[in-house]
Protein backbone atom coordinates (compact mmCIF):
# COMPACT_ATOMS: atom_id res chain seq x y z
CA UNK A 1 18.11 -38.89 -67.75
CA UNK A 2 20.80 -39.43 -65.12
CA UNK A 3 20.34 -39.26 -61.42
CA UNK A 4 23.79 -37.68 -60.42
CA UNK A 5 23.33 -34.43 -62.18
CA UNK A 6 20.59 -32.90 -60.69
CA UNK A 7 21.51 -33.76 -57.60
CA UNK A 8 24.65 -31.83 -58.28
CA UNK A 9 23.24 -29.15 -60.13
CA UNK A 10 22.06 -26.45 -57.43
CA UNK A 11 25.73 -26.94 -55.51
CA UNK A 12 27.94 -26.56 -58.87
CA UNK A 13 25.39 -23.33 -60.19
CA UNK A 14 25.35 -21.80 -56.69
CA UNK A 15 28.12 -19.66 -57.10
CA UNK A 16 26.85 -18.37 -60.00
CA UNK A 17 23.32 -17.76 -59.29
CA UNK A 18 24.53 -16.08 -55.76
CA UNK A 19 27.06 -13.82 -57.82
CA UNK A 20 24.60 -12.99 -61.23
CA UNK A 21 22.09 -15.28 -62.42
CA UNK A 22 19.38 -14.61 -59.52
CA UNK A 23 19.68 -11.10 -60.48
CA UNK A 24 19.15 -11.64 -64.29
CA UNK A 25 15.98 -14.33 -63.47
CA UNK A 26 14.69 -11.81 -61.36
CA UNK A 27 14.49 -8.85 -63.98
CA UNK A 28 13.48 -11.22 -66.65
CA UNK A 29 10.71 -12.67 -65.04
CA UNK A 30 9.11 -8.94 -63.23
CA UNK A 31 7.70 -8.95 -67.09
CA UNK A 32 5.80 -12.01 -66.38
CA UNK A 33 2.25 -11.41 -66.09
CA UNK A 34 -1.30 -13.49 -66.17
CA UNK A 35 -1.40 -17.07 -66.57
CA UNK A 36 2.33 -18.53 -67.19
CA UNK A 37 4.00 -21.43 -68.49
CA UNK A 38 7.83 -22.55 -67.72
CA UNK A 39 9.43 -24.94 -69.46
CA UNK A 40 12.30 -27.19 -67.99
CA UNK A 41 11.89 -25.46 -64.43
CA UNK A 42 14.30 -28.20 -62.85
CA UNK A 43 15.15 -27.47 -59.54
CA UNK A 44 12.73 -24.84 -59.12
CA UNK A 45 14.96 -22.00 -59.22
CA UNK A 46 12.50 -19.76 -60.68
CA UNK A 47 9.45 -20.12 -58.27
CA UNK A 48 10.39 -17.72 -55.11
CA UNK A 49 10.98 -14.88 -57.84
CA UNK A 50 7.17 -15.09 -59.30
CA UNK A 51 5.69 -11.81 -58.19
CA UNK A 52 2.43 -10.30 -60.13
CA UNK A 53 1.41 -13.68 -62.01
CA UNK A 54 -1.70 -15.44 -61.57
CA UNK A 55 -0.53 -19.01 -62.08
CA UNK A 56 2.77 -20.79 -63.13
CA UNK A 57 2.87 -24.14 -64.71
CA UNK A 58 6.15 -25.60 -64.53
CA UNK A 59 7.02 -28.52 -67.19
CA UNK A 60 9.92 -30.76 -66.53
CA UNK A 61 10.88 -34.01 -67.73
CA UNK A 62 13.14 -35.08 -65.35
CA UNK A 63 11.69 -36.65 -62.45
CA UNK A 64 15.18 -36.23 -60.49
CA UNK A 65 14.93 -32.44 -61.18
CA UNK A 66 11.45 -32.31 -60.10
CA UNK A 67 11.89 -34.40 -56.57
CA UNK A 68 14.34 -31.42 -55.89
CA UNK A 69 11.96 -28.84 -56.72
CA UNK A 70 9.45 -29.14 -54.57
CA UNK A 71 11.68 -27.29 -51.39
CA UNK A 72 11.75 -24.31 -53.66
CA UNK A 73 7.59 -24.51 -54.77
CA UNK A 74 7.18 -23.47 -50.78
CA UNK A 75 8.73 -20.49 -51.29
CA UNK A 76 6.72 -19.08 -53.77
CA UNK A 77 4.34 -16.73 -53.52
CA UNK A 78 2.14 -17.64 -56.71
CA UNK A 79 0.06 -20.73 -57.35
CA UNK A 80 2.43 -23.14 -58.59
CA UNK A 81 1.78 -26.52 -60.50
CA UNK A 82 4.69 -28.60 -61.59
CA UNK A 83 4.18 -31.12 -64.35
CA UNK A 84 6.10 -34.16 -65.62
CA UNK A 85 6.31 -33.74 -69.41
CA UNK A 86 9.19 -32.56 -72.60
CA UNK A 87 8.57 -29.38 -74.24
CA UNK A 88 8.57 -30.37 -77.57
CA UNK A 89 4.73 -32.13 -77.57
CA UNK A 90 2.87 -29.87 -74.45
CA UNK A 91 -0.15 -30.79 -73.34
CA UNK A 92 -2.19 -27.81 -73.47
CA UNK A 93 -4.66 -25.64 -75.37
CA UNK A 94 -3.07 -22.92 -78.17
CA UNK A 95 -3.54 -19.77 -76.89
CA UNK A 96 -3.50 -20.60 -73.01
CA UNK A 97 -0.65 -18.42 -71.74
CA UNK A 98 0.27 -14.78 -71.09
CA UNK A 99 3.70 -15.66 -70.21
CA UNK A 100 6.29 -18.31 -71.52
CA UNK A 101 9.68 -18.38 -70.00
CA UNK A 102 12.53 -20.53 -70.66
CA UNK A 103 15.42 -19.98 -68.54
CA UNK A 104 18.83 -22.04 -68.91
CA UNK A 105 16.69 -25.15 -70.68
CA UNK A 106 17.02 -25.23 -74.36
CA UNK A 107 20.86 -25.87 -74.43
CA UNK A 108 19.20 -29.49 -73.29
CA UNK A 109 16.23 -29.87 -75.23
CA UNK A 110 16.28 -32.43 -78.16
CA UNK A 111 14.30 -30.93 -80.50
CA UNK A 112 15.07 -27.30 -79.83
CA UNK A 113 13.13 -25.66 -83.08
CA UNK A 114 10.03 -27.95 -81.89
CA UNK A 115 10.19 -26.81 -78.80
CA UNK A 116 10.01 -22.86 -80.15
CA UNK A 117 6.96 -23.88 -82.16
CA UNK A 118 5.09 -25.46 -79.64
CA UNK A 119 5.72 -21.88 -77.49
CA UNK A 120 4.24 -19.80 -80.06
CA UNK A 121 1.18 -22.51 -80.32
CA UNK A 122 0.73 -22.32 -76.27
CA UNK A 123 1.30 -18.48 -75.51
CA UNK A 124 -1.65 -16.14 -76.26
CA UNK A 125 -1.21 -14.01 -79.66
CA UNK A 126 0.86 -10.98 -78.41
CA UNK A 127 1.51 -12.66 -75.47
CA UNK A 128 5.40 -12.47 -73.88
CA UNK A 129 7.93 -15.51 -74.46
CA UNK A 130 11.24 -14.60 -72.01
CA UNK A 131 14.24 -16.51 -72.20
CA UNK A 132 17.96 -16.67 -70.40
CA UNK A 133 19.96 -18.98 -72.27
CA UNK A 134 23.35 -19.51 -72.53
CA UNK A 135 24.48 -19.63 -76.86
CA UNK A 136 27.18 -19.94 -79.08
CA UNK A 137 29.50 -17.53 -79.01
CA UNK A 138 29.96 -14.78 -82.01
CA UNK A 139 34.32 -14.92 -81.60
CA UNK A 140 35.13 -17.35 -83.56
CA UNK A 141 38.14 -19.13 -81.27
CA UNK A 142 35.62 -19.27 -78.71
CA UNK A 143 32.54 -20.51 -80.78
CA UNK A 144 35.29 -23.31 -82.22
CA UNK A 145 36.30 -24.42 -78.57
CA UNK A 146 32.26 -24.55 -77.91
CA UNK A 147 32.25 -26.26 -80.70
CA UNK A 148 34.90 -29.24 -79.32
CA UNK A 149 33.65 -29.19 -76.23
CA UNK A 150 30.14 -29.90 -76.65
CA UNK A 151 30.09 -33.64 -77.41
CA UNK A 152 31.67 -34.53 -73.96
CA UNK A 153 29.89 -31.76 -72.07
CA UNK A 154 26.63 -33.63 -73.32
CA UNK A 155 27.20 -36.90 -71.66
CA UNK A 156 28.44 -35.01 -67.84
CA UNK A 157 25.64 -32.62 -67.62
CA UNK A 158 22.83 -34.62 -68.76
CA UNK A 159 22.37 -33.42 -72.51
CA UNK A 160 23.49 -30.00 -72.62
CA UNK A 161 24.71 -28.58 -75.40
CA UNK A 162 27.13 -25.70 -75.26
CA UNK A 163 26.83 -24.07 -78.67
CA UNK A 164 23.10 -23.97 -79.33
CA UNK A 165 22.48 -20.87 -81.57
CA UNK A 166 19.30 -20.23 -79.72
CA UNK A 167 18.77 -16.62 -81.12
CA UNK A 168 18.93 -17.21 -84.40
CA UNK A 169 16.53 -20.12 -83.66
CA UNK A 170 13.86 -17.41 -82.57
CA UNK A 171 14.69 -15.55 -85.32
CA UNK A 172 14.24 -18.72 -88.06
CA UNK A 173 10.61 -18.87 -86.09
CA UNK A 174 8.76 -15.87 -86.92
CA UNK A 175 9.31 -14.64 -83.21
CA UNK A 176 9.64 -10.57 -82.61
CA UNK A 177 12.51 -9.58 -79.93
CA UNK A 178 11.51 -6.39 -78.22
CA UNK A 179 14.24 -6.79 -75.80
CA UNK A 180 17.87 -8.20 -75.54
CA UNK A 181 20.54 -8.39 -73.21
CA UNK A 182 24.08 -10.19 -73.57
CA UNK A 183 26.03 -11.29 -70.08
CA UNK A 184 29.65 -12.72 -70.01
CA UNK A 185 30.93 -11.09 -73.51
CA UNK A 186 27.72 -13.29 -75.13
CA UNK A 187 27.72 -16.63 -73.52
CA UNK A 188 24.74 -15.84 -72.21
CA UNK A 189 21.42 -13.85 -73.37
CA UNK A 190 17.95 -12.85 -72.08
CA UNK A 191 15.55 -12.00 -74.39
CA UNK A 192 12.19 -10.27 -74.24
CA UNK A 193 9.65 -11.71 -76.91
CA UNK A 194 6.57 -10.66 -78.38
CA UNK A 195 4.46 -13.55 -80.07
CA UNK A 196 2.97 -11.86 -83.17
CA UNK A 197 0.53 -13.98 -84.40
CA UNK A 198 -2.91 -13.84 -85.89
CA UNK A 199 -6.45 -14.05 -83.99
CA UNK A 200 -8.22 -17.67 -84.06
């Protein structure tokens, strides 16, 4: 994990956070409720747009990302915990949160589909997953040129991965969408989740 790009990461995403993002985040996340778990929160991006919540823990393995976050944790207005950790092997309980949100983190995430898994084991049965990611693209010049692009966007921005087929991912997982939005003619999604699972 690199030092340069996080420190670059809030100046080169301003712009677009200023112009749309913070508006998407901020819908998303007014269907957070209870006890809730973020993964990847990085900067902290997230935290001043916590409303009716109880709790957020916020996982993040990068300690650069987290160093930054902290100026962002005093603006929120929730209880806020931020702990050093991947998402693929959490450290909690199954069945310990209302909410899971992932927001603009599993384009970078190794092991994407363990990642999903270990969701579903951590949020409460009918509990709510939500998600803003940015996927690969359904036209197929575009999803090609994704495609191409990907290995030598991976090494600049610290991993990330610019055709992850996130989606279908939650799909492949036994995950119910209840709600979908596309942004920028499908680069990027938000998706409302429902984790259907039985009782222990």
């Amino acid at each position: 994990m690199g030092t340069l790009f996080p420190a670059l990461y809030d100046f080169f995403m301003k712009p677009l956070e200023k112009r749309k993002f913070i508006s998407i985040r901020r819908k998303l996340l007014n269907n957070a409720t209870g006890d809730v778990l973020e993964l990847g929160s990085g900067t902290g991006i997230n935290f001043p747009l916590y409303q009716d919540v109880h709790h957020v823990t916020a996982i993040e393995p990068n300690p650069n990302m987290t160093n930054r976050a902290h100026e962002n944790k005093k603006q929120a207005i929730v209880p806020i915990e931020i702990v050093q950790v991947g998402a693929e092997k959490l450290p909690f309980e199954d069945n310990t949160y209302d909410t899971v949100v992932a927001t603009l983190v599993f384009c970078t995430i190794p092991n994407p589909e363990m990642a999903i898994q270990e969701m579903k084991r951590v949020c409460k049965p009918n509990g709510t997953i939500l998600m803003f990611e940015h996927v690969k693209m359904q036209n197929p010049f575009l999803s090609k040129l994704q495609d191409w692009l990907t290995p030598a966007w991976k090494k600049v921005c610290d991993g990330c991965c610019l055709n992850r087929e996130t989606e279908n991912l939650v799909k492949q997982n036994g995950l119910k969408m209840v709600g979908k939005e596309e942004f920028y003619n499908g680069l990027f999604i938000a998706l409302q989740i429902r984790n259907i699972k039985e009782e222990c």
